[in-house]
PDB file of N, CA and C in Angstrom:
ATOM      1  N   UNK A   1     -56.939   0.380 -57.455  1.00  0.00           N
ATOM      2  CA  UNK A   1     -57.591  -0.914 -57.268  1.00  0.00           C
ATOM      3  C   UNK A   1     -59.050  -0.730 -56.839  1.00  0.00           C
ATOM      4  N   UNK A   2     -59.224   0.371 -56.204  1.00  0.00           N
ATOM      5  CA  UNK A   2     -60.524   0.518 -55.430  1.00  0.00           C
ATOM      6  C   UNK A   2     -61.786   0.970 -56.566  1.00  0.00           C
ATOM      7  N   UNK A   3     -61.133   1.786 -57.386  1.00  0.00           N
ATOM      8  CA  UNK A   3     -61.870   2.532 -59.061  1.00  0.00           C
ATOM      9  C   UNK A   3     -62.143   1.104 -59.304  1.00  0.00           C
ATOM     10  N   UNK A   4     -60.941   0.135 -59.859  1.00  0.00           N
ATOM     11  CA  UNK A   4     -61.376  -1.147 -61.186  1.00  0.00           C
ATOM     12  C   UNK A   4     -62.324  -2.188 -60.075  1.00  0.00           C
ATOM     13  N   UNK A   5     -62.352  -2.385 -58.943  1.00  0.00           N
ATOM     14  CA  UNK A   5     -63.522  -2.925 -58.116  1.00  0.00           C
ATOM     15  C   UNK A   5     -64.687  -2.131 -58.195  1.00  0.00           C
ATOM     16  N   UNK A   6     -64.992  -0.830 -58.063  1.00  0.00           N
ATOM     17  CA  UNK A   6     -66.210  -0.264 -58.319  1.00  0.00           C
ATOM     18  C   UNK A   6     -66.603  -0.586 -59.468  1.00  0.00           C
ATOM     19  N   UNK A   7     -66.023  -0.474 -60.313  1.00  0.00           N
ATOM     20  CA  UNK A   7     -66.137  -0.550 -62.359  1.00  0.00           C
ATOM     21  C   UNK A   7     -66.616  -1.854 -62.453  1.00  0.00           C
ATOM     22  N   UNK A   8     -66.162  -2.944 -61.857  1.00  0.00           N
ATOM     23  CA  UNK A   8     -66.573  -3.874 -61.789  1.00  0.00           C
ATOM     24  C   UNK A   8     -67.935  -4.472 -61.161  1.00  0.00           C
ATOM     25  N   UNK A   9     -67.945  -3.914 -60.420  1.00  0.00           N
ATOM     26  CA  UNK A   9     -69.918  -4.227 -59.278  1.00  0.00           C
ATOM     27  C   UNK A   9     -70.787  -3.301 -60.528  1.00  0.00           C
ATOM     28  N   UNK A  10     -70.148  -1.769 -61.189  1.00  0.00           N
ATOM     29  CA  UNK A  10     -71.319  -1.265 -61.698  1.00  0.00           C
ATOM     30  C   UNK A  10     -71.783  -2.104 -63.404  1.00  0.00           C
ATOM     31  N   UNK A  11     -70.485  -2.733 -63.726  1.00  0.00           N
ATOM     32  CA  UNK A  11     -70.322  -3.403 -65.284  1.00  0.00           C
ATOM     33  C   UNK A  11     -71.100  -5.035 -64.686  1.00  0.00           C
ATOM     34  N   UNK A  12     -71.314  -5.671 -63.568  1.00  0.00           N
ATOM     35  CA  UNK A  12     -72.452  -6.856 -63.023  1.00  0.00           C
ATOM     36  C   UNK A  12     -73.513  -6.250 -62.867  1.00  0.00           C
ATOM     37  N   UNK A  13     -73.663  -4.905 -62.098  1.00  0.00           N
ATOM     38  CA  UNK A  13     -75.375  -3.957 -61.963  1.00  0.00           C
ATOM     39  C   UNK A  13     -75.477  -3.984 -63.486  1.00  0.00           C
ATOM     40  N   UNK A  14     -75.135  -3.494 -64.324  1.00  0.00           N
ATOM     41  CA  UNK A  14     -75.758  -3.217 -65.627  1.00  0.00           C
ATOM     42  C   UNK A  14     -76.039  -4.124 -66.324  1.00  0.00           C
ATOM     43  N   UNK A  15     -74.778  -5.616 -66.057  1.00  0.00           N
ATOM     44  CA  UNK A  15     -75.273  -6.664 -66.928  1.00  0.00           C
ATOM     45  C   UNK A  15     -76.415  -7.492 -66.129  1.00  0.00           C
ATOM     46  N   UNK A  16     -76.969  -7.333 -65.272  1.00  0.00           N
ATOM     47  CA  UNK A  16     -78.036  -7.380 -64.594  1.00  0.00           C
ATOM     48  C   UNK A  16     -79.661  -6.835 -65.602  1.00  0.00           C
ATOM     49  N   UNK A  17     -79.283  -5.659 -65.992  1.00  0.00           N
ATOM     50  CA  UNK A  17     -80.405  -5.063 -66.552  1.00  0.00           C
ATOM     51  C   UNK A  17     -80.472  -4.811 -67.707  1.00  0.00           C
ATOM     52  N   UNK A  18     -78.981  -5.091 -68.597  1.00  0.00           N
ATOM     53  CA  UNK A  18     -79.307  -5.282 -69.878  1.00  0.00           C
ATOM     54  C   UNK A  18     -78.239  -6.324 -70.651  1.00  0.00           C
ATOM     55  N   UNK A  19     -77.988  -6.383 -72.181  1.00  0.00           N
ATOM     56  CA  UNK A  19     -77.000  -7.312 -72.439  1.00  0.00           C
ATOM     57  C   UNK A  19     -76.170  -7.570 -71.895  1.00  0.00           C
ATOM     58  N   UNK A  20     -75.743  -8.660 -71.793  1.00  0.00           N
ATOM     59  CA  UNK A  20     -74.441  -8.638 -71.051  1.00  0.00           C
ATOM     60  C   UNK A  20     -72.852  -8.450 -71.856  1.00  0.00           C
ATOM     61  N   UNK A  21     -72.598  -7.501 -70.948  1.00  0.00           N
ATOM     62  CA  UNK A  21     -70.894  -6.524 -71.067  1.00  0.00           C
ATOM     63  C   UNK A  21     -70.278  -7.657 -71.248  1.00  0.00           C
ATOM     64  N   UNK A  22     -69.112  -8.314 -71.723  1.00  0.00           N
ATOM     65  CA  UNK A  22     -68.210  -8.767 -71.505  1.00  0.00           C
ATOM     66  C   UNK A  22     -67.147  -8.531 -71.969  1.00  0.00           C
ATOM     67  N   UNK A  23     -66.557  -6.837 -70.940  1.00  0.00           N
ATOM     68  CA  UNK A  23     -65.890  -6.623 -70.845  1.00  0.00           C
ATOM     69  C   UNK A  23     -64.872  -6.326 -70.106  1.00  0.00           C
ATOM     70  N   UNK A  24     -63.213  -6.218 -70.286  1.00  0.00           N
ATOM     71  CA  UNK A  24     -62.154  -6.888 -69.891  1.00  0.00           C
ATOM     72  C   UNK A  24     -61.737  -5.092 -69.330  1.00  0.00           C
ATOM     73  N   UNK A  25     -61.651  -4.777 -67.965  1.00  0.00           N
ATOM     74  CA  UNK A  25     -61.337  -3.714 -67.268  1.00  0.00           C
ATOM     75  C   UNK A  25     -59.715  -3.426 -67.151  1.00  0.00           C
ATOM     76  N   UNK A  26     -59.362  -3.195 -68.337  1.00  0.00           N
ATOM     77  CA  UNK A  26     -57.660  -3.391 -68.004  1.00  0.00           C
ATOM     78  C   UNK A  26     -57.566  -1.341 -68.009  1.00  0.00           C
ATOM     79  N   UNK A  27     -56.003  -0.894 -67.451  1.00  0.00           N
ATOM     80  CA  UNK A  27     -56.045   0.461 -66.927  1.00  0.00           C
ATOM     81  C   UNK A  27     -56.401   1.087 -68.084  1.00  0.00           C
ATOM     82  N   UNK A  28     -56.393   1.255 -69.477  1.00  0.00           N
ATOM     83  CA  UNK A  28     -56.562   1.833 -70.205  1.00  0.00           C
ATOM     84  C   UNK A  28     -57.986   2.142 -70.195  1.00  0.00           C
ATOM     85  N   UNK A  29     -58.980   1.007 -70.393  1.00  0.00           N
ATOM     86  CA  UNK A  29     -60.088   1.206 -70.561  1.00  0.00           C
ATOM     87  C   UNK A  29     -60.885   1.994 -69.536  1.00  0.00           C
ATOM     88  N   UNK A  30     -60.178   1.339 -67.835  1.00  0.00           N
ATOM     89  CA  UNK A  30     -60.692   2.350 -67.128  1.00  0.00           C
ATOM     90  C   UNK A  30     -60.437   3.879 -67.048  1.00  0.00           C
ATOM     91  N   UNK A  31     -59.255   3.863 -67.337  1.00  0.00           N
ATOM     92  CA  UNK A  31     -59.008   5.588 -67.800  1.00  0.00           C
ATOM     93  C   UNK A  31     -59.761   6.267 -68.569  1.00  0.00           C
ATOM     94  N   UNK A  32     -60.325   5.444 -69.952  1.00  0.00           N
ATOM     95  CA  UNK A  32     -61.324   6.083 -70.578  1.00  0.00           C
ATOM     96  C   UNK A  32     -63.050   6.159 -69.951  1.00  0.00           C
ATOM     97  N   UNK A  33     -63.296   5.263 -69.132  1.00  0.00           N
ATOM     98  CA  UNK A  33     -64.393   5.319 -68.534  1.00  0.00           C
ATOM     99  C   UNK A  33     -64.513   6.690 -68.225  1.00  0.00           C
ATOM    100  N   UNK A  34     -63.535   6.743 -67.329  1.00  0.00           N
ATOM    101  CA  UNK A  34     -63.176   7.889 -66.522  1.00  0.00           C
ATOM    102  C   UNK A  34     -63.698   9.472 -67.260  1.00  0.00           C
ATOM    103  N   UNK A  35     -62.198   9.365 -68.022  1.00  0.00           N
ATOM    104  CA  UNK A  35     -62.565  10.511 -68.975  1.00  0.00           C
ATOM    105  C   UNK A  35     -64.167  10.884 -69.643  1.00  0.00           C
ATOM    106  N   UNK A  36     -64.670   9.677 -69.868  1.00  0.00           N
ATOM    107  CA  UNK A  36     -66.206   9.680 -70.983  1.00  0.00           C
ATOM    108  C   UNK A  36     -67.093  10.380 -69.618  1.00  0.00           C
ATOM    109  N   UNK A  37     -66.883   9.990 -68.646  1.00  0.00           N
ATOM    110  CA  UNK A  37     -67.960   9.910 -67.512  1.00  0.00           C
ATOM    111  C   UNK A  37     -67.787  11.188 -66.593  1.00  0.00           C
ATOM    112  N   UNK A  38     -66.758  11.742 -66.850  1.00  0.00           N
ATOM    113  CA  UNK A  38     -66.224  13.036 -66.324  1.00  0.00           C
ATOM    114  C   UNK A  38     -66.928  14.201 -67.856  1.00  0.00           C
ATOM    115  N   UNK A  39     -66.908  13.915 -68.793  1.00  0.00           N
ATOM    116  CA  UNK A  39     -67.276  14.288 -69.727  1.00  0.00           C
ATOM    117  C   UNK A  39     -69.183  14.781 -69.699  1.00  0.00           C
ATOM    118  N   UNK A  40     -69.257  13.268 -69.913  1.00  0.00           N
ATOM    119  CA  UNK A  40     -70.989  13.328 -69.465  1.00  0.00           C
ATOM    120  C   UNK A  40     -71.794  13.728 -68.246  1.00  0.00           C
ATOM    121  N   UNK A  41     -70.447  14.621 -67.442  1.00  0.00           N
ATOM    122  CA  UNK A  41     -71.168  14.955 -66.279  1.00  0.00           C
ATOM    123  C   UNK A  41     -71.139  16.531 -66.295  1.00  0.00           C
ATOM    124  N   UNK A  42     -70.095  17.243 -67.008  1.00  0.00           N
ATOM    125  CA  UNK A  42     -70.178  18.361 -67.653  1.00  0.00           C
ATOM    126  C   UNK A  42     -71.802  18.802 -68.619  1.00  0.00           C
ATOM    127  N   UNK A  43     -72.338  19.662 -67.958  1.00  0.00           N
ATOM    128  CA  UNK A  43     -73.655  20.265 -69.092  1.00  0.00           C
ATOM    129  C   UNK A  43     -73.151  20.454 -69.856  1.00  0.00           C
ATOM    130  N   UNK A  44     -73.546  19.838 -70.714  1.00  0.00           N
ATOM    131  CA  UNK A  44     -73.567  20.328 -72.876  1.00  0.00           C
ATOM    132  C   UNK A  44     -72.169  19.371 -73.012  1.00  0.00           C
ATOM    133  N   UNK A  45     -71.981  18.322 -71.968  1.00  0.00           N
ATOM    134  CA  UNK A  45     -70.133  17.979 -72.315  1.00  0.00           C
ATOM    135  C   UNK A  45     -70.968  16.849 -73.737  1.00  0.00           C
ATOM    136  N   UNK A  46     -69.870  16.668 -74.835  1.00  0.00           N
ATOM    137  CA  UNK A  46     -70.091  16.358 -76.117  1.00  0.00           C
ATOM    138  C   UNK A  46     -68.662  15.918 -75.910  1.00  0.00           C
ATOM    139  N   UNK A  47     -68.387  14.409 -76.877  1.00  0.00           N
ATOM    140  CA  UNK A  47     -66.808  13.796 -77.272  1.00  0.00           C
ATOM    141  C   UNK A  47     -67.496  13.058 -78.469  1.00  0.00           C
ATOM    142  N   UNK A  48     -66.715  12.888 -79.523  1.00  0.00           N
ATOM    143  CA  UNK A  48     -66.501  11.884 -80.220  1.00  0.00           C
ATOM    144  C   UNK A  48     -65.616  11.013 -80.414  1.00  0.00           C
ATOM    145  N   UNK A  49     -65.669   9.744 -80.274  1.00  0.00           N
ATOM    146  CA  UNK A  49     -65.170   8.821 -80.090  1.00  0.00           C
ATOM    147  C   UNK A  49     -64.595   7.802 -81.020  1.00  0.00           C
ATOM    148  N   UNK A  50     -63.225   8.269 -81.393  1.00  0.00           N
ATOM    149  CA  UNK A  50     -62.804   7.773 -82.769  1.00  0.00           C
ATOM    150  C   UNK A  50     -61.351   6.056 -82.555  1.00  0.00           C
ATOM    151  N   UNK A  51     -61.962   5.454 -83.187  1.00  0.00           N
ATOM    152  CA  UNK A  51     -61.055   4.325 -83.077  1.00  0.00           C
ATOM    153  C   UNK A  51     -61.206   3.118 -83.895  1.00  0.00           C
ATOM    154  N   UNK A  52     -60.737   2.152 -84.280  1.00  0.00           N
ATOM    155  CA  UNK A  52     -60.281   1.009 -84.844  1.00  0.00           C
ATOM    156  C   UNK A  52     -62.003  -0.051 -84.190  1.00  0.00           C
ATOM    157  N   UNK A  53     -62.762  -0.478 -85.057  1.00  0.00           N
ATOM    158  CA  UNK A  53     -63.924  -0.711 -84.864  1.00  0.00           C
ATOM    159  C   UNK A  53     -63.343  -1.984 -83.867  1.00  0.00           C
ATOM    160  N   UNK A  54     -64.353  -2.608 -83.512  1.00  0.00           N
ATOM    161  CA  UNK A  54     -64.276  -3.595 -82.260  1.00  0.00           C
ATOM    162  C   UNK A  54     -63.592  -3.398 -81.170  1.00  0.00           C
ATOM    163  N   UNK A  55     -62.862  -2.133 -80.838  1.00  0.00           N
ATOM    164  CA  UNK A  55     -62.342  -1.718 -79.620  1.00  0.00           C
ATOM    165  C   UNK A  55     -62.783  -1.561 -78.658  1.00  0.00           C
ATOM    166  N   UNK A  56     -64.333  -1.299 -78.124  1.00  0.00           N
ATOM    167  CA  UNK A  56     -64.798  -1.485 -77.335  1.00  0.00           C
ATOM    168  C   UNK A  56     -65.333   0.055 -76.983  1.00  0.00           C
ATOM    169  N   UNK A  57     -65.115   0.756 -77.615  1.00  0.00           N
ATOM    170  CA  UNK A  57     -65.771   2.298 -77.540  1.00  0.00           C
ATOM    171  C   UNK A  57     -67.356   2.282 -77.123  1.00  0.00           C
ATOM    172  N   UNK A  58     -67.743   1.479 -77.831  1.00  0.00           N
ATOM    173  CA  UNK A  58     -69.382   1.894 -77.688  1.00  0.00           C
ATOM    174  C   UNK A  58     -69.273   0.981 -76.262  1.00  0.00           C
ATOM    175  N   UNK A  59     -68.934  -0.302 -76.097  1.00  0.00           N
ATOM    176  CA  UNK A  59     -68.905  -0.881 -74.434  1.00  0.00           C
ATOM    177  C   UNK A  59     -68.929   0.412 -73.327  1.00  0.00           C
ATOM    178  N   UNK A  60     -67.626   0.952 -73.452  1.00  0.00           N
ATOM    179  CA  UNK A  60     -66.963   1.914 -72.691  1.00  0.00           C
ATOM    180  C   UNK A  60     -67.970   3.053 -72.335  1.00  0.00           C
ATOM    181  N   UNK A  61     -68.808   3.520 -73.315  1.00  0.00           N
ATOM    182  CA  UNK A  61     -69.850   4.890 -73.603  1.00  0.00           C
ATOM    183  C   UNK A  61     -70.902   4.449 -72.599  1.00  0.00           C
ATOM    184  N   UNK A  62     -71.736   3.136 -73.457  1.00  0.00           N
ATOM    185  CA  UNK A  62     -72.639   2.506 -72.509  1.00  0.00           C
ATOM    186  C   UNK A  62     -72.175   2.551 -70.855  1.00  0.00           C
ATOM    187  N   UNK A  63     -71.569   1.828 -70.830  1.00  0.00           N
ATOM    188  CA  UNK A  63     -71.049   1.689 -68.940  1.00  0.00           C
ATOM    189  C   UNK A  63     -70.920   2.973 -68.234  1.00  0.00           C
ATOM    190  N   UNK A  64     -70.451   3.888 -69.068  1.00  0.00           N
ATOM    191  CA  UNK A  64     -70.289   5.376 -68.564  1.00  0.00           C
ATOM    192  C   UNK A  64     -71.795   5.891 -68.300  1.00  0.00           C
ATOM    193  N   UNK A  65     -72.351   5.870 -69.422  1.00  0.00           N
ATOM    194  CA  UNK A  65     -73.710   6.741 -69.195  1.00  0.00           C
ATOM    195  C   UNK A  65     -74.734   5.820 -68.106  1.00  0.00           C
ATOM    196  N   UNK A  66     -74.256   4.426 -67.991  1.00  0.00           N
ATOM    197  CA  UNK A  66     -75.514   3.934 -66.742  1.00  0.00           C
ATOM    198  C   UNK A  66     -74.208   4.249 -65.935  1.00  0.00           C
ATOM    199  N   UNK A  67     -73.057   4.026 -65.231  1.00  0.00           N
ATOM    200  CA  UNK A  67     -72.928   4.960 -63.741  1.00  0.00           C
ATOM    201  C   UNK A  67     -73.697   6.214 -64.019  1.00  0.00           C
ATOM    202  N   UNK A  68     -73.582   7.083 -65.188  1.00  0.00           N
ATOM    203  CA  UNK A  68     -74.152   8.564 -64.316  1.00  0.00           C
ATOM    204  C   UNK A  68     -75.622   8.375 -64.758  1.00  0.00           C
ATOM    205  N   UNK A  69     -75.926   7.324 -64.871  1.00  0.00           N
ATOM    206  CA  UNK A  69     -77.821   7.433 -64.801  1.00  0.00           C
ATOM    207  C   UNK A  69     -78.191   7.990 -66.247  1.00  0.00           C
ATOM    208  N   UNK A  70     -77.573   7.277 -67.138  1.00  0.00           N
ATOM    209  CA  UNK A  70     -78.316   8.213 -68.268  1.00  0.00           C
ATOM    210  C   UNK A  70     -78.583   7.221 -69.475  1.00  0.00           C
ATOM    211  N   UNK A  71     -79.324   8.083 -70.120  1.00  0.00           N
ATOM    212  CA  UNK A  71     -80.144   7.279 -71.457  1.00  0.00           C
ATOM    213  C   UNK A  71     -79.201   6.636 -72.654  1.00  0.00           C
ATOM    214  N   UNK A  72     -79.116   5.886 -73.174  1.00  0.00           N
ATOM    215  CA  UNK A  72     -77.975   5.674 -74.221  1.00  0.00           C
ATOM    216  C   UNK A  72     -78.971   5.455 -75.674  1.00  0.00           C
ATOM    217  N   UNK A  73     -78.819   6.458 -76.456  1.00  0.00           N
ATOM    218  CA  UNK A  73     -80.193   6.498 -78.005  1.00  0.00           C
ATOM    219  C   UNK A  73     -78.695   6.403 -79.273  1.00  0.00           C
ATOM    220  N   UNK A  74     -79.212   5.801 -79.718  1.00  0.00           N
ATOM    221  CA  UNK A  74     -78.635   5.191 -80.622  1.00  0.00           C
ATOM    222  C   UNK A  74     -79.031   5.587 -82.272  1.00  0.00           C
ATOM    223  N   UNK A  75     -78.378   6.899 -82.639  1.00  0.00           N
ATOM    224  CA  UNK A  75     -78.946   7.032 -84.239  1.00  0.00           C
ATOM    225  C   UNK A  75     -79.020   5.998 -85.373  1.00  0.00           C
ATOM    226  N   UNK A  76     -80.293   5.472 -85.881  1.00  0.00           N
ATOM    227  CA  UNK A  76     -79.809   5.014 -87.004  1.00  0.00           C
ATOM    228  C   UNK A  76     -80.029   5.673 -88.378  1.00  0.00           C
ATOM    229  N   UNK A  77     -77.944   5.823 -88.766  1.00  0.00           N
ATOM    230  CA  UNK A  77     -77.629   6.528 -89.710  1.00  0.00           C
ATOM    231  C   UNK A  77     -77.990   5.750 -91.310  1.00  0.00           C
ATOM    232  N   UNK A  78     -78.678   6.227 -92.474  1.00  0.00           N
ATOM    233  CA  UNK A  78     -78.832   5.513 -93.619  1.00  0.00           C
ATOM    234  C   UNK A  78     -78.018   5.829 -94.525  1.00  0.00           C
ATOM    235  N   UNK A  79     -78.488   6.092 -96.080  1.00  0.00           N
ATOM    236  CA  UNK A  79     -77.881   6.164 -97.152  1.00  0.00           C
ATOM    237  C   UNK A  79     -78.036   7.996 -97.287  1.00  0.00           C
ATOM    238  N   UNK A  80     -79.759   7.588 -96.735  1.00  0.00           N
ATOM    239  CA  UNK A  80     -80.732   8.941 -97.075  1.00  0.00           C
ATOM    240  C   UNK A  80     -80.596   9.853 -95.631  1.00  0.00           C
ATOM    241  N   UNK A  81     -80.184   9.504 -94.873  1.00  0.00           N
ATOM    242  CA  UNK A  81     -80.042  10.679 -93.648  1.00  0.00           C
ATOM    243  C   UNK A  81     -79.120  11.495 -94.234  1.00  0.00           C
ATOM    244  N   UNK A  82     -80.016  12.972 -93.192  1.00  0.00           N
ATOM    245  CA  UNK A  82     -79.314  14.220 -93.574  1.00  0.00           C
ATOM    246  C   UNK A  82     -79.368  14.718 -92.758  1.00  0.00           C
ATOM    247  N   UNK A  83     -78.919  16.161 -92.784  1.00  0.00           N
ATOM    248  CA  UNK A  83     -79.076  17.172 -91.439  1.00  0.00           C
ATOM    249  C   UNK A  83     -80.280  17.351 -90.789  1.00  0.00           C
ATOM    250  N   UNK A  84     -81.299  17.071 -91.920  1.00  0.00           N
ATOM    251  CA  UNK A  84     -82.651  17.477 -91.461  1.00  0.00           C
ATOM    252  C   UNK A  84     -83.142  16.374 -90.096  1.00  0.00           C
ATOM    253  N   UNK A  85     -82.668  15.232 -90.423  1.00  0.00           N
ATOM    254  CA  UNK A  85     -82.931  14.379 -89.977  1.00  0.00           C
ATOM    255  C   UNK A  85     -81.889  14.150 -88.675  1.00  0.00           C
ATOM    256  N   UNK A  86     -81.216  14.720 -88.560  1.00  0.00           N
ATOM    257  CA  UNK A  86     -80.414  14.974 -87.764  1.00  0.00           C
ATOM    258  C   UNK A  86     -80.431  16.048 -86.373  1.00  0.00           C
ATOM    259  N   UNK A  87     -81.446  16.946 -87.027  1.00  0.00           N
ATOM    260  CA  UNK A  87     -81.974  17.912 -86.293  1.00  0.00           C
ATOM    261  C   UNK A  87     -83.067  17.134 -85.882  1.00  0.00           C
ATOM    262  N   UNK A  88     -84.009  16.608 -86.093  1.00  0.00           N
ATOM    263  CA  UNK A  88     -85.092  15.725 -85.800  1.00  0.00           C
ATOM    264  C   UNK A  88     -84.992  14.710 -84.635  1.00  0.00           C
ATOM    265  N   UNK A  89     -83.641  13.997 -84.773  1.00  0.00           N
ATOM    266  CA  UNK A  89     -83.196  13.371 -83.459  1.00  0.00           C
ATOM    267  C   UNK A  89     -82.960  14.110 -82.067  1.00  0.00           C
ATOM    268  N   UNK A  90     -82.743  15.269 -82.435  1.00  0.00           N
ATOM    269  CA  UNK A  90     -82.429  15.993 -81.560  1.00  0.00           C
ATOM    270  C   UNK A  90     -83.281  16.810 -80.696  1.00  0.00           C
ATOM    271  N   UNK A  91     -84.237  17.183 -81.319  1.00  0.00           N
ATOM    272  CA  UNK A  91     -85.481  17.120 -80.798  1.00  0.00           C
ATOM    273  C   UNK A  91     -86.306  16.514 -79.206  1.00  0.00           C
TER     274      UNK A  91
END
């Protein structure tokens, strides 16, 4: 109870400073917070995040990376992106 109350003050801090979340903290999702944010706190930690579109994955990513203070960059993938361009983001 004490986790989905924190999750909750940091998912009002964020919708404070950017779009607003409106999202629904049920145990699953916080479990994945969890996991993503335990992840992103590992150097070099890397996940991909595979699921049924509108699930709330990218919600979940976002909220994770502002608790641990971090940037959220957003590739945009085309017809014509390639590796090259891929390496370029990375940069």
């Amino acid at each position: 109870e004490l986790l989905r109350e924190t999750l909750m003050v940091k998912r009002l801090e964020y919708n404070e400073s950017n779009a607003i979340m409106d999202l629904v903290l049920f145990e699953q999702a916080i479990l994945h917070i969890t996991r993503i944010n335990r992840i992103l706190q590992n150097p070099g930690g890397n996940a991909m995040l595979i699921g049924v579109g509108g699930s709330g994955k990218q919600s979940l990513c976002r909220l994770a990376a502002f608790i641990s203070d971090f940037e959220v960059r957003q590739i945009p993938v085309t017809s014509s992106y390639g590796v090259e361009d891929f390496k370029e983001e990375l940069r």
